[in-house]
C-alpha atoms as a PDB file:
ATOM      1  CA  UNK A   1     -18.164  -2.107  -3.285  1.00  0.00           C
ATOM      2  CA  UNK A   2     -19.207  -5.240  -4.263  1.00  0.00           C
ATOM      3  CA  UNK A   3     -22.641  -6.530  -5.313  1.00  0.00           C
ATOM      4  CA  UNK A   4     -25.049  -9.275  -3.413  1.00  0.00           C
ATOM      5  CA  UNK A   5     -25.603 -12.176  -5.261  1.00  0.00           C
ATOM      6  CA  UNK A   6     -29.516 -13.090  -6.099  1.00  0.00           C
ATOM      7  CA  UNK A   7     -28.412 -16.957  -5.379  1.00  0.00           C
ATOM      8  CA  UNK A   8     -26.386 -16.405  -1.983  1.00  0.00           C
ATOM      9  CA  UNK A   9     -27.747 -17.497   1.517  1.00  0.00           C
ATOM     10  CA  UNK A  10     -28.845 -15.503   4.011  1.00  0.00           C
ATOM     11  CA  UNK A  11     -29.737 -12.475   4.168  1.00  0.00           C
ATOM     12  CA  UNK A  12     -27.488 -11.824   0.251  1.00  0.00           C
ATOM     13  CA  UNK A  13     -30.781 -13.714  -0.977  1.00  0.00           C
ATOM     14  CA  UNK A  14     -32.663 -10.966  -2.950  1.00  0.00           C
ATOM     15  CA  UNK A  15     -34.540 -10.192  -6.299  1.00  0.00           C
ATOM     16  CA  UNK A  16     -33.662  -7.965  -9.072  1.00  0.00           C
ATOM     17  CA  UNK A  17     -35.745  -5.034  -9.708  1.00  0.00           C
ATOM     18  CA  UNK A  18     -34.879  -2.265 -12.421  1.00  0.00           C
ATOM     19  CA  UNK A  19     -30.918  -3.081 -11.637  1.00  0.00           C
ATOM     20  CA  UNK A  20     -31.116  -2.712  -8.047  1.00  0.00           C
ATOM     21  CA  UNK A  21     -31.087  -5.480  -5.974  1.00  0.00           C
ATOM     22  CA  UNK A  22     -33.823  -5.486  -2.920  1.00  0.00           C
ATOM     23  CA  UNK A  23     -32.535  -7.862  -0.167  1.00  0.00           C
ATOM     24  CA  UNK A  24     -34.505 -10.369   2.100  1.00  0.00           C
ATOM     25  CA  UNK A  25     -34.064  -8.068   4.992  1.00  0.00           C
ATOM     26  CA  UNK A  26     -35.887  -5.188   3.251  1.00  0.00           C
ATOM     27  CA  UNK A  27     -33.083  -3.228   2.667  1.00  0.00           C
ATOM     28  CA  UNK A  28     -31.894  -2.077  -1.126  1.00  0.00           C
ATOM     29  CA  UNK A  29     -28.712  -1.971  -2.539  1.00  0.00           C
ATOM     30  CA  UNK A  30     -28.426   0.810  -5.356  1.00  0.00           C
ATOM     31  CA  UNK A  31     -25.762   0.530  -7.524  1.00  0.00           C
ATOM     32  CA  UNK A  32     -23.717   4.070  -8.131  1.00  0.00           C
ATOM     33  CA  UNK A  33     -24.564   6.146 -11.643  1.00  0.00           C
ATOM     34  CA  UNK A  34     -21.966   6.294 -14.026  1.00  0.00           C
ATOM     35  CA  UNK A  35     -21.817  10.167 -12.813  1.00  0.00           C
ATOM     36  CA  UNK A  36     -22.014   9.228  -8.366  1.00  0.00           C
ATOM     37  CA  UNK A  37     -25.216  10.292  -8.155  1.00  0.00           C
ATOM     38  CA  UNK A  38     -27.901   8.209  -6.678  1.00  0.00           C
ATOM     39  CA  UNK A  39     -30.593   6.700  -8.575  1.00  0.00           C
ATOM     40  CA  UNK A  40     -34.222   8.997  -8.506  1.00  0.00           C
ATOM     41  CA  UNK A  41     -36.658   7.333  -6.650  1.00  0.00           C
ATOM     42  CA  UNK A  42     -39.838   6.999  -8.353  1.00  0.00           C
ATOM     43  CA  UNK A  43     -43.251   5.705  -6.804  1.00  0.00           C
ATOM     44  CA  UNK A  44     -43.447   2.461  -8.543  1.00  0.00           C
ATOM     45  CA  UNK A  45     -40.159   1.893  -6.937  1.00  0.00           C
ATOM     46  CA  UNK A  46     -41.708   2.353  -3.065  1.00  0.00           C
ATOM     47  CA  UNK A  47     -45.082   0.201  -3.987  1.00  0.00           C
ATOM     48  CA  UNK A  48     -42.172  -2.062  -4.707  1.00  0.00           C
ATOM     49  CA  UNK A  49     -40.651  -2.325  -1.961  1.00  0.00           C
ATOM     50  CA  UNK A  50     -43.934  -2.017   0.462  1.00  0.00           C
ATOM     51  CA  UNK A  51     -45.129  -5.240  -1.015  1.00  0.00           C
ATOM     52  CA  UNK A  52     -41.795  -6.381  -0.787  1.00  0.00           C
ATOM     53  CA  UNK A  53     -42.304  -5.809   3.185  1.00  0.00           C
ATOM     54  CA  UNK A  54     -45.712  -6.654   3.351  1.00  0.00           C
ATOM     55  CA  UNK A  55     -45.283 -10.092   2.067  1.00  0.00           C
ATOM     56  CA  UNK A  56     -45.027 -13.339   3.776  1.00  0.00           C
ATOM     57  CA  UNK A  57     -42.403 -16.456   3.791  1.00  0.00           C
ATOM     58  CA  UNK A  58     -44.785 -18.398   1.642  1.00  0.00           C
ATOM     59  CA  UNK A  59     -45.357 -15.492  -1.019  1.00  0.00           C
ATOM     60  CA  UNK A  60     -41.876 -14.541  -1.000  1.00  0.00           C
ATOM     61  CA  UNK A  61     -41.602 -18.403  -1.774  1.00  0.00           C
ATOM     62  CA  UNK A  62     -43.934 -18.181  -4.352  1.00  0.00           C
ATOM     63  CA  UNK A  63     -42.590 -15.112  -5.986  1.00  0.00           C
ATOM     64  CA  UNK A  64     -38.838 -16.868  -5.768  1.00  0.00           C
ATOM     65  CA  UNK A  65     -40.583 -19.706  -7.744  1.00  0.00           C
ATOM     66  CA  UNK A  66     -41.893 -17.133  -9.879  1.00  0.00           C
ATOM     67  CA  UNK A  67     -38.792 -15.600 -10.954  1.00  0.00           C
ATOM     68  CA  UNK A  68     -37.045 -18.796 -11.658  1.00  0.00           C
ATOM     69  CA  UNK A  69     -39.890 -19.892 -13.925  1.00  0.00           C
ATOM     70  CA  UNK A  70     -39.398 -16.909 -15.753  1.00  0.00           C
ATOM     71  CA  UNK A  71     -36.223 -16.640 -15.691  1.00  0.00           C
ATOM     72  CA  UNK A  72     -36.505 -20.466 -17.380  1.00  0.00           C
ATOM     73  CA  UNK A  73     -38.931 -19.727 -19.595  1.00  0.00           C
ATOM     74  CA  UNK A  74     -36.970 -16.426 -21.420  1.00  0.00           C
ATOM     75  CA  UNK A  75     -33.729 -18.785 -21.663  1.00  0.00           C
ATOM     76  CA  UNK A  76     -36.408 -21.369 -23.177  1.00  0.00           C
ATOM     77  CA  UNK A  77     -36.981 -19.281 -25.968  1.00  0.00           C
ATOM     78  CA  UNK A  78     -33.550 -18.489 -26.541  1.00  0.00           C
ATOM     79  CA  UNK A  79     -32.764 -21.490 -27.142  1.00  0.00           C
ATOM     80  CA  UNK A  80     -35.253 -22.004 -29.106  1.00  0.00           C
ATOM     81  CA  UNK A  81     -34.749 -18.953 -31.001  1.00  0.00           C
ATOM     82  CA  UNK A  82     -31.067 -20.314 -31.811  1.00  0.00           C
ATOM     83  CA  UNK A  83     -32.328 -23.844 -32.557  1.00  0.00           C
ATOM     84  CA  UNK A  84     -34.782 -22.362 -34.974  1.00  0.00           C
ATOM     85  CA  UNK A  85     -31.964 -20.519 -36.457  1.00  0.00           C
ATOM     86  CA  UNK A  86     -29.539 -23.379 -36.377  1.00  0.00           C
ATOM     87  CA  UNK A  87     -32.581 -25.550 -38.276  1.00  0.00           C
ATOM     88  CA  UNK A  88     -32.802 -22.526 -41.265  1.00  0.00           C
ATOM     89  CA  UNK A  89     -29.706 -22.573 -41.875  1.00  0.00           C
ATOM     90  CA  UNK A  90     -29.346 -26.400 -42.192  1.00  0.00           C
ATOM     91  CA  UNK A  91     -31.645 -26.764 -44.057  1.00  0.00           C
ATOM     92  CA  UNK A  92     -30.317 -23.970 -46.601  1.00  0.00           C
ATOM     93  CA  UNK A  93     -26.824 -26.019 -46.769  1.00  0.00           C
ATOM     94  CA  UNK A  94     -29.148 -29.191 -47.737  1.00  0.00           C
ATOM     95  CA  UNK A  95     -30.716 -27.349 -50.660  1.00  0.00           C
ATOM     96  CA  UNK A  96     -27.913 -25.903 -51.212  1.00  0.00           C
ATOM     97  CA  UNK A  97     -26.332 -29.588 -51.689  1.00  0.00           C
ATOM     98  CA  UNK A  98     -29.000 -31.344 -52.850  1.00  0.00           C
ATOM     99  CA  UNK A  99     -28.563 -28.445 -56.242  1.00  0.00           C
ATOM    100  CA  UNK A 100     -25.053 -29.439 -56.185  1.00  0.00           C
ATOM    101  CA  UNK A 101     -25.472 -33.423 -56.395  1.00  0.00           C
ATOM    102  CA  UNK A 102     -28.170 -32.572 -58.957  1.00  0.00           C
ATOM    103  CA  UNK A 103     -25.550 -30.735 -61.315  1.00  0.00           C
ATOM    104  CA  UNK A 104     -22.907 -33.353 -60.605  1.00  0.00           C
ATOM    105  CA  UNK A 105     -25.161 -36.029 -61.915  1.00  0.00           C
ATOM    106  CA  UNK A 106     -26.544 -34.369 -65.058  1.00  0.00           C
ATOM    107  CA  UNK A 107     -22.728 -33.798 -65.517  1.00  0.00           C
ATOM    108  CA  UNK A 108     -21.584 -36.960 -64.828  1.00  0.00           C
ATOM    109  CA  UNK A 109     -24.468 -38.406 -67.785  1.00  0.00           C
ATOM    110  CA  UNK A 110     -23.384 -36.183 -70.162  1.00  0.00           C
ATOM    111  CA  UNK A 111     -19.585 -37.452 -69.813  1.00  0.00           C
ATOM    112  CA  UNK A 112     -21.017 -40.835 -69.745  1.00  0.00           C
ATOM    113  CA  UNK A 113     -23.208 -40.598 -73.295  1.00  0.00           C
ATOM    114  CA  UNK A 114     -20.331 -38.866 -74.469  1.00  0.00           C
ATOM    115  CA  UNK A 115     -18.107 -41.274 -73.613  1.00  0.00           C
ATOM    116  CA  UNK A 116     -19.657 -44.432 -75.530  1.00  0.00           C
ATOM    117  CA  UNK A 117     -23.623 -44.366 -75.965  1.00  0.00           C
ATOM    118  CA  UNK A 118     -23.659 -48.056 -76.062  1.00  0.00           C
ATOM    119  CA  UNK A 119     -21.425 -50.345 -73.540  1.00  0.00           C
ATOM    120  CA  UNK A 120     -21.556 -52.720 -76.364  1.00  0.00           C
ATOM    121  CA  UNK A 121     -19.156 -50.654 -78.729  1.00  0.00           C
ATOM    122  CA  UNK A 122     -17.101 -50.107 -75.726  1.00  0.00           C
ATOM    123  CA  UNK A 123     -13.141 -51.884 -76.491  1.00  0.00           C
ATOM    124  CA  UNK A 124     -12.413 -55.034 -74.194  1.00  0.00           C
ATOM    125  CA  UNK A 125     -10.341 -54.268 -71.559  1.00  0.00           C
ATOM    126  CA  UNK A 126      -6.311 -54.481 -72.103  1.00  0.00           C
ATOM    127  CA  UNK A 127      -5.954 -57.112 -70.669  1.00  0.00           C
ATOM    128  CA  UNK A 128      -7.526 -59.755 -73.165  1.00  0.00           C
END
């Protein structure tokens, strides 16, 4: 048995409800339970599918729309939940090497001043 797609044409076009899938034509497709049995009916699921029937072409339009837009809107702030994650943790590896250029440089002036405190007392090189 295979499963209508929500983006096909025709009468495949549908919504998802509760993981069933209600078609254009009125009629539901209920996906087995892991044991055969059918899924319980429950009343929310018949106001369901009364407005489903009851509605026109331009709300069914509008409801389509609807379900896009909110379909866009949770991937939205996935994203942006992953961006704002991606963001932390750069900015943790720039502290992170900002501390480490820090301790190079107090490292490298202490070789330095070790080295020869005055460039003056420093030898020429071997070449002269």
């Amino acid at each position: 048995m295979t499963v209508p797609s929500v983006a096909g044409a025709g009468s495949q076009r549908g919504r998802a409800y509760r993981g069933r899938m209600v078609l254009a034509g009125g009629n539901r497709y209920d996906p087995p339970d892991i044991d055969g049995a059918p899924w319980p009916e429950t009343q929310l699921d018949e106001v369901v599918r009364c407005m489903h029937e009851e509605m026109t072409p331009r709300e069914q339009a509008i409801e389509a729309r609807l379900v896009e837009l909110e379909m866009r809107l949770s991937f939205q702030e996935q994203a942006l939940a992953e961006l704002s994650e991606a963001l932390a943790d750069a900015r943790m590896a720039s502290a992170r090497n900002a501390e480490v250029i820090r301790h190079l440089l107090d490292d490298l002036g202490k070789v330095r001043s070790a080295l020869y405190s005055d460039p003056a007392d420093e030898p020429p090189p071997p070449h002269y």
